[in-house]
C-alpha atoms as a PDB file:
ATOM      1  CA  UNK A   1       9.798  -6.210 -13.565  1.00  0.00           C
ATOM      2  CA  UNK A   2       8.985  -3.157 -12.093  1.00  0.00           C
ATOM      3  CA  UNK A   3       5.366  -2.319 -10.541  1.00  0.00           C
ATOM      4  CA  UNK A   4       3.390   0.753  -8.692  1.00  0.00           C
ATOM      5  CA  UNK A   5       0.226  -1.385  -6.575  1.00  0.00           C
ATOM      6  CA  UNK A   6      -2.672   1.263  -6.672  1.00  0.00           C
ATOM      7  CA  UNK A   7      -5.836   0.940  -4.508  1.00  0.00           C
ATOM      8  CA  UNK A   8      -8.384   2.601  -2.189  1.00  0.00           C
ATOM      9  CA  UNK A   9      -7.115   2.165   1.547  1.00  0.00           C
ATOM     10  CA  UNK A  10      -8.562  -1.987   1.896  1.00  0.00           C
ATOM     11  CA  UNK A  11      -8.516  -2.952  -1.352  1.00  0.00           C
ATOM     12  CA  UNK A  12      -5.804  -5.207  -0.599  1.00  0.00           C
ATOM     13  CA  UNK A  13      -2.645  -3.733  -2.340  1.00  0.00           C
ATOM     14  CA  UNK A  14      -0.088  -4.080   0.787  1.00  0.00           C
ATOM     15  CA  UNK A  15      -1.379  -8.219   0.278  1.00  0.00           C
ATOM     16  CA  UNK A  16      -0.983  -8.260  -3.173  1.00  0.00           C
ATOM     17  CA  UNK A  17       2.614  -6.532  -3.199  1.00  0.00           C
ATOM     18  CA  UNK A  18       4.208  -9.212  -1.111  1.00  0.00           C
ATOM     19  CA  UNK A  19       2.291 -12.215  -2.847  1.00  0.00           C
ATOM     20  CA  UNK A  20       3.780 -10.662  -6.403  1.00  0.00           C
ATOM     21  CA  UNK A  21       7.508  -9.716  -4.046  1.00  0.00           C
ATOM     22  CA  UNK A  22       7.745 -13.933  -3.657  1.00  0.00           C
ATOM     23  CA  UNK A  23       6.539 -14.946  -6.766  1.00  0.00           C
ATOM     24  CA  UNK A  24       8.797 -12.228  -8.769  1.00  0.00           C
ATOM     25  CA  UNK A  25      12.178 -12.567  -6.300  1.00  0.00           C
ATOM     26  CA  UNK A  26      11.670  -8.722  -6.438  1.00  0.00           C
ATOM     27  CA  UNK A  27      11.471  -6.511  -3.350  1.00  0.00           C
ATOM     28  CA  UNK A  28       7.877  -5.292  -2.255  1.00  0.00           C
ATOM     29  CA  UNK A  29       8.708  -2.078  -1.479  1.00  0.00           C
ATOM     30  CA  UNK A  30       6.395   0.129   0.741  1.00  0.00           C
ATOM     31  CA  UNK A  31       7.037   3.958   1.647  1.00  0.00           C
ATOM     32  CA  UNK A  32       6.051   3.298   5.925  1.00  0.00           C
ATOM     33  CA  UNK A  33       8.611   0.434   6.235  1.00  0.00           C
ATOM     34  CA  UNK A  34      11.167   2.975   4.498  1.00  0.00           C
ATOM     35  CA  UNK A  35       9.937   6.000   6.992  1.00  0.00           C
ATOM     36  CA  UNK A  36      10.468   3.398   9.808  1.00  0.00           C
ATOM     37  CA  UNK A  37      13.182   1.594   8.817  1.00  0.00           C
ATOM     38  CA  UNK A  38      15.580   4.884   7.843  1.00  0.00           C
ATOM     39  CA  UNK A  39      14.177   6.582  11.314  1.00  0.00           C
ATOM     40  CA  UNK A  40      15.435   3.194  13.357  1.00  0.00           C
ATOM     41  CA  UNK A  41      18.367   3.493  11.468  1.00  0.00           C
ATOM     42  CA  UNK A  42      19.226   7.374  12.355  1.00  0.00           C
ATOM     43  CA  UNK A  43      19.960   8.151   8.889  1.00  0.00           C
ATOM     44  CA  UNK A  44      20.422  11.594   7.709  1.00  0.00           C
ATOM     45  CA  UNK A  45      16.681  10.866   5.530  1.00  0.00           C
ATOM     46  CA  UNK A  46      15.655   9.336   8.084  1.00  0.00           C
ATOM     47  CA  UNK A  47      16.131  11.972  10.845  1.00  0.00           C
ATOM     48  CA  UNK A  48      15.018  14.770   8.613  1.00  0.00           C
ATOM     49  CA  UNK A  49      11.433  13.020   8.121  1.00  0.00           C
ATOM     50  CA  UNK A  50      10.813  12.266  11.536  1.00  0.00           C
ATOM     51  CA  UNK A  51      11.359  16.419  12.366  1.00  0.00           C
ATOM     52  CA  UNK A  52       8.273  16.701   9.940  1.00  0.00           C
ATOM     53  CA  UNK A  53       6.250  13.702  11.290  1.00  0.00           C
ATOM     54  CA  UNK A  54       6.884  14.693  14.813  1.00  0.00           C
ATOM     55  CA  UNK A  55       5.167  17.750  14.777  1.00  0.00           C
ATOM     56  CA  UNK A  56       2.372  15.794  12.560  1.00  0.00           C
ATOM     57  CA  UNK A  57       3.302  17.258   9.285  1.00  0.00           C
ATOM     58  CA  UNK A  58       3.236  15.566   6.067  1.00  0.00           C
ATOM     59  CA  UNK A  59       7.061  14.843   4.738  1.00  0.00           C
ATOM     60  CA  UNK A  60       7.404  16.596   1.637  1.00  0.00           C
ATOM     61  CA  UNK A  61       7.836  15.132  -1.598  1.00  0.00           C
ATOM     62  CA  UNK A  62      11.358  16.359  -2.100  1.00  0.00           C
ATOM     63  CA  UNK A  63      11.945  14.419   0.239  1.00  0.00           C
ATOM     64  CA  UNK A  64       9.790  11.098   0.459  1.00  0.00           C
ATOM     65  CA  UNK A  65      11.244  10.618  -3.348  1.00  0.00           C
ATOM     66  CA  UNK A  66      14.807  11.405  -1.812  1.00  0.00           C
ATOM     67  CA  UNK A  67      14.469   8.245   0.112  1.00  0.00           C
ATOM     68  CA  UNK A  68      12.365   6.029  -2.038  1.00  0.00           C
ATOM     69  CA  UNK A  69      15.194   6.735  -4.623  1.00  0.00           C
ATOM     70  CA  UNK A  70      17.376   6.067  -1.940  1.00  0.00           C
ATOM     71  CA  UNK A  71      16.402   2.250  -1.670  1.00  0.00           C
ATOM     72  CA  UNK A  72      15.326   1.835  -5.645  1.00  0.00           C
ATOM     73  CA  UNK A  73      19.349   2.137  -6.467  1.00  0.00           C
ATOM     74  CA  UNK A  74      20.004  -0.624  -4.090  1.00  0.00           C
ATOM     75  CA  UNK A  75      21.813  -3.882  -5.273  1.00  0.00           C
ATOM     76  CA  UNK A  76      18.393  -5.824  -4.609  1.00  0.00           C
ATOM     77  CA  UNK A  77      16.307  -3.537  -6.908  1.00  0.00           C
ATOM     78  CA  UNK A  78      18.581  -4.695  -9.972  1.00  0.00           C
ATOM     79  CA  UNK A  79      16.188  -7.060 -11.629  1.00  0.00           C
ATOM     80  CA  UNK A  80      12.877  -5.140 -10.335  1.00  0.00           C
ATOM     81  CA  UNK A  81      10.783  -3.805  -7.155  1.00  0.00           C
ATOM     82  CA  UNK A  82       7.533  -2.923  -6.289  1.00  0.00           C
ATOM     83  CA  UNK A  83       6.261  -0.308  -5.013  1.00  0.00           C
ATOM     84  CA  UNK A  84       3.184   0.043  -2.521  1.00  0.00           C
ATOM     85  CA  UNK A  85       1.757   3.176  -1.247  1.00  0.00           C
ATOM     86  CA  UNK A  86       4.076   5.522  -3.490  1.00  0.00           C
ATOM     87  CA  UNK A  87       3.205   7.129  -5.680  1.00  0.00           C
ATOM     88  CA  UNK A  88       0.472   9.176  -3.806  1.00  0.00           C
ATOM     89  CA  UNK A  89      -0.268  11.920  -5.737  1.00  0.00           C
ATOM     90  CA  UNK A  90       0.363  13.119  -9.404  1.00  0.00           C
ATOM     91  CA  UNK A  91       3.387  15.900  -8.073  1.00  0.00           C
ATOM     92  CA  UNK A  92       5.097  12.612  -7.020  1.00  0.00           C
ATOM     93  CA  UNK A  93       4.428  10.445  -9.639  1.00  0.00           C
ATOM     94  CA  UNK A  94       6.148  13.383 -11.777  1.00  0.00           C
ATOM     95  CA  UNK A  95       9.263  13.364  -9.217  1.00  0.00           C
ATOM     96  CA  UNK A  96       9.423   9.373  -9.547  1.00  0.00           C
ATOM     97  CA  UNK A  97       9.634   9.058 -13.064  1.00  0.00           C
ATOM     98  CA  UNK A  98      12.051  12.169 -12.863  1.00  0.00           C
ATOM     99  CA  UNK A  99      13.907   9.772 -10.505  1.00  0.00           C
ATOM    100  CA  UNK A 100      13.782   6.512 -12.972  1.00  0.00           C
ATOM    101  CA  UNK A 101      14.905   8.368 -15.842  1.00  0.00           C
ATOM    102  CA  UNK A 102      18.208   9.707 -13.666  1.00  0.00           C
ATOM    103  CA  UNK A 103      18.718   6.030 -12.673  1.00  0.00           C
ATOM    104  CA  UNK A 104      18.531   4.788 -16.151  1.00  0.00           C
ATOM    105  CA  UNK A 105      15.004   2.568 -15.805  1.00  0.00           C
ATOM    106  CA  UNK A 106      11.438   3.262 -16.037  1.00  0.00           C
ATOM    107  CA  UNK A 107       8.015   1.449 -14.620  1.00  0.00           C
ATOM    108  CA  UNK A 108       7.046  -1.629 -16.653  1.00  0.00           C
ATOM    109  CA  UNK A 109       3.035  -1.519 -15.297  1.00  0.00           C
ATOM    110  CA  UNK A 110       0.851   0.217 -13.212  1.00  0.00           C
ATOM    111  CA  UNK A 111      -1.698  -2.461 -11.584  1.00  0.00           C
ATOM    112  CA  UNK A 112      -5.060  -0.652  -9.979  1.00  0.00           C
ATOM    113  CA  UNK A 113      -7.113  -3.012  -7.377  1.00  0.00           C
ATOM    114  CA  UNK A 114     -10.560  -1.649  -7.826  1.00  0.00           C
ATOM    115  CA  UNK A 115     -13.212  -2.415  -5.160  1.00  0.00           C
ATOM    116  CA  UNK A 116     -16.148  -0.491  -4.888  1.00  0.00           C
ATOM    117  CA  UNK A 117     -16.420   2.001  -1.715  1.00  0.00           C
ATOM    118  CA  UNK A 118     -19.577   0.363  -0.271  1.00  0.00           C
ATOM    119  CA  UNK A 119     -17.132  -3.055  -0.168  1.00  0.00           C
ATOM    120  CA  UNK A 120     -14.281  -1.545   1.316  1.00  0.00           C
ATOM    121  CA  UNK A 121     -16.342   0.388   4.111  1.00  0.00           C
ATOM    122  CA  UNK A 122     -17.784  -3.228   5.153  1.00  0.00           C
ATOM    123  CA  UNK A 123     -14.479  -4.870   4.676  1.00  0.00           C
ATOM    124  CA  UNK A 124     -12.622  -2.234   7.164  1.00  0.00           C
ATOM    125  CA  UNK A 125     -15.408  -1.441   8.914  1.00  0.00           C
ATOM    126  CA  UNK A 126     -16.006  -4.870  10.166  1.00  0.00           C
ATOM    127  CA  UNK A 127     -12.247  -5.464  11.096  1.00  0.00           C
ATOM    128  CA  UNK A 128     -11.155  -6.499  14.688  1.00  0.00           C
ATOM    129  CA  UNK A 129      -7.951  -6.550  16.413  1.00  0.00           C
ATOM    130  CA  UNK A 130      -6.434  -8.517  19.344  1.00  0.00           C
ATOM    131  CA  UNK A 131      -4.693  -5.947  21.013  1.00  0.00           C
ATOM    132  CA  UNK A 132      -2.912  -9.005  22.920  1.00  0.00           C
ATOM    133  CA  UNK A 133      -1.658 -11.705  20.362  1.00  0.00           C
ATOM    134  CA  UNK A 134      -2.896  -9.356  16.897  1.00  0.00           C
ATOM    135  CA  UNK A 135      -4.662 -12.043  15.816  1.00  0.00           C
ATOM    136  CA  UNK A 136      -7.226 -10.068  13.418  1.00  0.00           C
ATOM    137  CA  UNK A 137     -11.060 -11.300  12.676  1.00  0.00           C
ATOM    138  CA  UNK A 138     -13.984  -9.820  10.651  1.00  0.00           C
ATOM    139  CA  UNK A 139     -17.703  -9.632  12.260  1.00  0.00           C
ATOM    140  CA  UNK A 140     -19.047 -10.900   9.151  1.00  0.00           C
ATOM    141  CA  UNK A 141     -16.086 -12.743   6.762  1.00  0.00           C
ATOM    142  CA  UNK A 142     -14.279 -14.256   9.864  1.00  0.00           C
ATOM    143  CA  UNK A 143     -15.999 -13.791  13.303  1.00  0.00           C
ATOM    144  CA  UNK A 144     -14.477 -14.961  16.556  1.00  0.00           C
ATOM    145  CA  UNK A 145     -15.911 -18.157  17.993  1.00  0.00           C
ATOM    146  CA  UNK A 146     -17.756 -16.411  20.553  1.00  0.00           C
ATOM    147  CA  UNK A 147     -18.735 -12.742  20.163  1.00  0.00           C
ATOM    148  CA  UNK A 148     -15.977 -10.296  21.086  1.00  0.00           C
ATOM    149  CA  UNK A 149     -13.796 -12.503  22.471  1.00  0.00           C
ATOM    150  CA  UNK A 150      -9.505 -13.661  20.786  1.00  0.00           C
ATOM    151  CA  UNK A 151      -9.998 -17.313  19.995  1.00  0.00           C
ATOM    152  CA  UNK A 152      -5.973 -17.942  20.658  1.00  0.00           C
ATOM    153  CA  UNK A 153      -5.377 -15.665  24.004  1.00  0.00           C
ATOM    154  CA  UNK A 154      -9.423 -15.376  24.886  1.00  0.00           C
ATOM    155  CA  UNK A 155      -8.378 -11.339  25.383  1.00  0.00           C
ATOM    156  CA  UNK A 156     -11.321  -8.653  24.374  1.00  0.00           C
ATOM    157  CA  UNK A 157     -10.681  -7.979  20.303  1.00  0.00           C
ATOM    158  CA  UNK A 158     -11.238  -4.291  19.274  1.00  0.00           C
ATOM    159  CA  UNK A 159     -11.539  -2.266  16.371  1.00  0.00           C
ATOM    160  CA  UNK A 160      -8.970   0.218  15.516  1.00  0.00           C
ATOM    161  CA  UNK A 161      -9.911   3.643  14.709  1.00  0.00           C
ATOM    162  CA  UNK A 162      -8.537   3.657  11.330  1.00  0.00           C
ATOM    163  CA  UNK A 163     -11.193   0.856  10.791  1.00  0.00           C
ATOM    164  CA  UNK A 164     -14.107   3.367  12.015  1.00  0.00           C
ATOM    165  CA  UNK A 165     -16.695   3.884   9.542  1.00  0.00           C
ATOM    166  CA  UNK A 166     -16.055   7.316   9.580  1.00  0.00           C
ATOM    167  CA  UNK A 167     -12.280   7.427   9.391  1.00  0.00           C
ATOM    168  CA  UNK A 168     -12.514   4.984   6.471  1.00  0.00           C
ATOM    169  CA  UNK A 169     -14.824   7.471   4.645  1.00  0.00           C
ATOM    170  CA  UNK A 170     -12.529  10.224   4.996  1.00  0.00           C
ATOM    171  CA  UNK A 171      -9.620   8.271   3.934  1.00  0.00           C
ATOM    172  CA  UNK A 172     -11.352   6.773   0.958  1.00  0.00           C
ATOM    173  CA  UNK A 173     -12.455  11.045   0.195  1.00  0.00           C
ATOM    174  CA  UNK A 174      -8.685  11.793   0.125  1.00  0.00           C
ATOM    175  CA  UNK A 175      -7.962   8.578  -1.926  1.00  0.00           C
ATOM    176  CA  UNK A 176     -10.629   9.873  -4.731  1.00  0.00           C
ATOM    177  CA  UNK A 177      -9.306  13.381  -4.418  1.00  0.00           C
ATOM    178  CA  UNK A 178      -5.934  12.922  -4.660  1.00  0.00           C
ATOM    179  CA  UNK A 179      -4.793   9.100  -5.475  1.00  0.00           C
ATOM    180  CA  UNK A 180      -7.618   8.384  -7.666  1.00  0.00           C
ATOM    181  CA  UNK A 181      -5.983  11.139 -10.579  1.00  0.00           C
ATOM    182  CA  UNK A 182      -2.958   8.610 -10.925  1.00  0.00           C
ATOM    183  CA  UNK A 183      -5.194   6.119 -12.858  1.00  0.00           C
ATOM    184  CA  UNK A 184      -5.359   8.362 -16.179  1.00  0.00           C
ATOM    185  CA  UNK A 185      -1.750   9.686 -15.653  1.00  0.00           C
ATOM    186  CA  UNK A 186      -0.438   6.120 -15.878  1.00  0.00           C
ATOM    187  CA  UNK A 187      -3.373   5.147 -18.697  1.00  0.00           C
ATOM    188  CA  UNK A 188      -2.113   7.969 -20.797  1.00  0.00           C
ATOM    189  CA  UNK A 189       1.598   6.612 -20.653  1.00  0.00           C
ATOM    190  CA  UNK A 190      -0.018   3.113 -21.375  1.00  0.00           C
ATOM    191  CA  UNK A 191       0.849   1.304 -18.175  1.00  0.00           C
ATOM    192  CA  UNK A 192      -2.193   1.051 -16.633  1.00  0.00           C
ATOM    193  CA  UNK A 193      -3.532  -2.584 -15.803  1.00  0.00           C
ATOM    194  CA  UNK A 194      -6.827  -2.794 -13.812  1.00  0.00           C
ATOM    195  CA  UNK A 195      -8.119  -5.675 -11.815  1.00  0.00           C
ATOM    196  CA  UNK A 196     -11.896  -6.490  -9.733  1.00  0.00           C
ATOM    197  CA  UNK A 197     -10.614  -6.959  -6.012  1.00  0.00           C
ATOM    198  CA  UNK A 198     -12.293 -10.152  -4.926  1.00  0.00           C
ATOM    199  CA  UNK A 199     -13.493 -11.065  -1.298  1.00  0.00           C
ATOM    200  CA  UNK A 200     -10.902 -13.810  -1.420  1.00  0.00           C
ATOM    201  CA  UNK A 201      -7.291 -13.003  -1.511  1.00  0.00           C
ATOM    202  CA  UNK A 202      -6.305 -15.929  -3.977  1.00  0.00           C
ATOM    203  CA  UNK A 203      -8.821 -15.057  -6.486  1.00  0.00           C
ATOM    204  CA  UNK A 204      -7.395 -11.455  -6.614  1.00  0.00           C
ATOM    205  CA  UNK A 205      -3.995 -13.056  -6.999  1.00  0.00           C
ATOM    206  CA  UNK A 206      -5.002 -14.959 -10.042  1.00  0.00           C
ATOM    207  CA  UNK A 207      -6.751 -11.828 -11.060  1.00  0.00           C
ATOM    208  CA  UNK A 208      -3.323  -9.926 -11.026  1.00  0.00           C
ATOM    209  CA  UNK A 209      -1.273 -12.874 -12.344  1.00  0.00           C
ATOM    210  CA  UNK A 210      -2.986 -13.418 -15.330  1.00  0.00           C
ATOM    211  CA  UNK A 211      -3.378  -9.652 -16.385  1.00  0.00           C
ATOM    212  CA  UNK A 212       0.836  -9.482 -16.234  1.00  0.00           C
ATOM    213  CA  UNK A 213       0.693 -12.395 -18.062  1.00  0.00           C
ATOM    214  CA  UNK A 214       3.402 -14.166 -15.217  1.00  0.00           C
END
């Protein structure tokens, strides 16, 4: 089976994709670990993305579909894959399926996490870190034992600034902007599967589960 995971920035998707990679035996696939993994590596991909990321410019799409490609035609892709946090926008949905029809396959679904903004502010929002051991909390879904402080390594837990109220609202104004458009390309080729995001991970697994019919 082959999947795209679509979401607003904490609706879960990244969760969701490796829950689905075990149950499937497919590969969750997700466009940073490829970044990282083919800079590690020094690949030729690899060392052309990092000139652009470097100077804090966006990799292209030429060449982010170069290297998801790149992993999609190896041996562990065969049966399926899916893939989290590509496609971004609609120029590179129109290079991926491009891409699938030169590798002789195509995407089976599309499935869209939907959570309302006003959740997904609170959900990331209220997020806290252990800088320390990374244990992570929640001030109102999972609080530390006492206020502010790591329950395992007692160190001072902090909130990221990608989990700032503001940065969140930004990133969930690109999302709408530019993501968002990908939900009536896919509807119009008639892959498009839509499920509620739950507070609870397992009920949002069920949710997805049932609606591939798995």
């Amino acid at each position: 089976m082959r999947l795209i995971l679509l979401g607003a920035p904490g609706a879960g998707k990244g969760t969701q994709a490796k829950k689905l990679s075990q149950k499937l035996c497919i590969p969750h696939i997700s466009t940073g670990d490829i970044f990282r993994n083919n800079m590690m590596n020094g690949t030729e991909l690899g060392i052309k993305a990092k000139e652009y990321i470097d100077k804090g410019m966006l990799v292209p799409d030429e060449l982010t579909i170069s290297i998801v490609k790149d992993r999609l035609i190896q041996e562990d892709c065969k049966n399926g894959f899916i893939l989290d946090g590509f496609p971004r926008t609609i120029p590179q949905a129109e290079y991926l399926e491009k891409t699938l029809i030169e590798i002789g396959t195509d995407m089976d679904h599309v499935i869209n996490i939907h959570v309302a903004d006003e959740e997904i502010i609170e959900r990331m929002s209220g997020r806290r870190v252990c800088p320390n051991c990374g244990a992570t909390y929640h001030i109102v879904f999972n609080p530390t034992k006492v206020d502010g402080i790591c329950d395992n390594c007692k160190a001072n837990v902090i909130q990221r600034d990608d989990d700032k109220e503001e940065t969140v609202i930004s990133r969930l104004k690109t999302y709408h902007e530019q993501t968002e458009p990908l939900i009536d390309f896919y509807s119009k080729r008639g892959k498009m599967l839509t499920v509620i995001g739950k507070e609870e991970i397992e009920e949002t697994s069920k949710a997805v589960i049932k609606v591939l019919g798995v």
